[in-house]
Protein backbone atom coordinates (compact mmCIF):
# COMPACT_ATOMS: atom_id res chain seq x y z
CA UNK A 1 17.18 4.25 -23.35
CA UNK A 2 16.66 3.16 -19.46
CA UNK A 3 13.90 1.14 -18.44
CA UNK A 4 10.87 3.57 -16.96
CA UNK A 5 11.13 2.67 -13.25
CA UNK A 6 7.86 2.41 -11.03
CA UNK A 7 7.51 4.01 -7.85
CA UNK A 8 4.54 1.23 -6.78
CA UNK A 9 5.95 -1.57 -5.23
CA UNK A 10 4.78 -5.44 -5.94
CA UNK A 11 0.97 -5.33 -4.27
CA UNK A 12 -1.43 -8.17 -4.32
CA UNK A 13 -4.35 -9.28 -3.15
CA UNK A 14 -5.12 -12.95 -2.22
CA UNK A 15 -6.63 -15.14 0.72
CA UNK A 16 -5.06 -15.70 4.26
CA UNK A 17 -3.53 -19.63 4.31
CA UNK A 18 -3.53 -19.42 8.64
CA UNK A 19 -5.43 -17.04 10.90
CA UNK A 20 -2.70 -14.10 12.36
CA UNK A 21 -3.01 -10.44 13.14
CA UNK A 22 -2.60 -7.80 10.70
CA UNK A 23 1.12 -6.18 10.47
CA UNK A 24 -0.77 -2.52 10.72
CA UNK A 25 -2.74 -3.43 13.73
CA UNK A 26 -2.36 -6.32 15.85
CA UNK A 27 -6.00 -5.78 17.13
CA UNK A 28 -7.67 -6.76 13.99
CA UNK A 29 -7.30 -10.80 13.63
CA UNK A 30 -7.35 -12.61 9.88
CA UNK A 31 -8.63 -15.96 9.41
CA UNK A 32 -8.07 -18.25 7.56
CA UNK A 33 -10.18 -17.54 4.32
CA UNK A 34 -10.39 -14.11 4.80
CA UNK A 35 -8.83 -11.47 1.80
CA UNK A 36 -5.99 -9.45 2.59
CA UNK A 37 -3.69 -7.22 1.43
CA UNK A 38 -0.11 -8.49 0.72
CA UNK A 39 2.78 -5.97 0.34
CA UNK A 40 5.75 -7.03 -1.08
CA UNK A 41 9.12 -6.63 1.52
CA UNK A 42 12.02 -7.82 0.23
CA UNK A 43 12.30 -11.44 0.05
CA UNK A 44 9.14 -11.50 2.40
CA UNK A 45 5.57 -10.48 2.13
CA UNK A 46 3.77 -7.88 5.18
CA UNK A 47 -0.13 -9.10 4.84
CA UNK A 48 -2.79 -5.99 5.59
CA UNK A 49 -6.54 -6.40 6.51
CA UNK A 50 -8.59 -4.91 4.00
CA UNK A 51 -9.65 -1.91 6.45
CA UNK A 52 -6.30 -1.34 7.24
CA UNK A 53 -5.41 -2.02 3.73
CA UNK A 54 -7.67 0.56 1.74
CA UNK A 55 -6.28 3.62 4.59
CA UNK A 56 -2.90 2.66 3.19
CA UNK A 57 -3.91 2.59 -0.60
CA UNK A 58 -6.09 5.83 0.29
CA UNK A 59 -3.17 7.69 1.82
CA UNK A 60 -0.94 6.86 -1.13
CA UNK A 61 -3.32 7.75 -3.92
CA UNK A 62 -3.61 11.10 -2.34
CA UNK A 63 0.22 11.81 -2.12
CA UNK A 64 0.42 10.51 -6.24
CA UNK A 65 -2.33 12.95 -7.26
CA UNK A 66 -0.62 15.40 -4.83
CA UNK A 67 2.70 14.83 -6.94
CA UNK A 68 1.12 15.21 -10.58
CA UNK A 69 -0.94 18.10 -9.39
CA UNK A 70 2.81 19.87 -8.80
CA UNK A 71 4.16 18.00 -11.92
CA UNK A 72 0.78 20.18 -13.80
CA UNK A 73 1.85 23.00 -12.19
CA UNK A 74 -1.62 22.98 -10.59
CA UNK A 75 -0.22 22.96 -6.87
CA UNK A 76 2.16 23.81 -5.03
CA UNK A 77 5.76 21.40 -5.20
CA UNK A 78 5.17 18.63 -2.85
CA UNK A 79 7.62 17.83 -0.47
CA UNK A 80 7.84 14.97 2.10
CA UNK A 81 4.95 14.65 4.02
CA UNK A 82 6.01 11.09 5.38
């Protein structure tokens, strides 16, 4: 039987070596020291503030309860918001 595949990609958590802007806005600045949000990318890592960070986690927790509400047949069938 196949392996069950997840649809999360590696996330993690952890503390900013060198101060430089976060990937989802270049207008908030991380220091060194401060917690961010790292997103695996291939070989390479994109690193989040943690305000920018939660709107991303936010936005994808409500298109996974979107997608077992249609799974339920409690909702309509989600499509591709983007």
């Amino acid at each position: 039987m196949p392996r069950i595949r997840s649809l999360v990609t590696t996330v993690r958590i952890d503390v900013a070596q060198r101060a430089h802007d976060c990937q989802a806005n270049g207008n908030h600045r991380l220091s060194k020291g401060d917690r961010r949000l790292g997103v695996k990318k291939d070989r390479s890592w994109d690193n989040y503030c943690l305000d920018c960070g939660r709107r991303i986690l936010e936005g994808d927790a409500a298109k996974i309860a979107s997608l077992l509400r249609a799974i339920n047949g409690d909702g309509l069938v989600a499509g591709d918001e983007g």
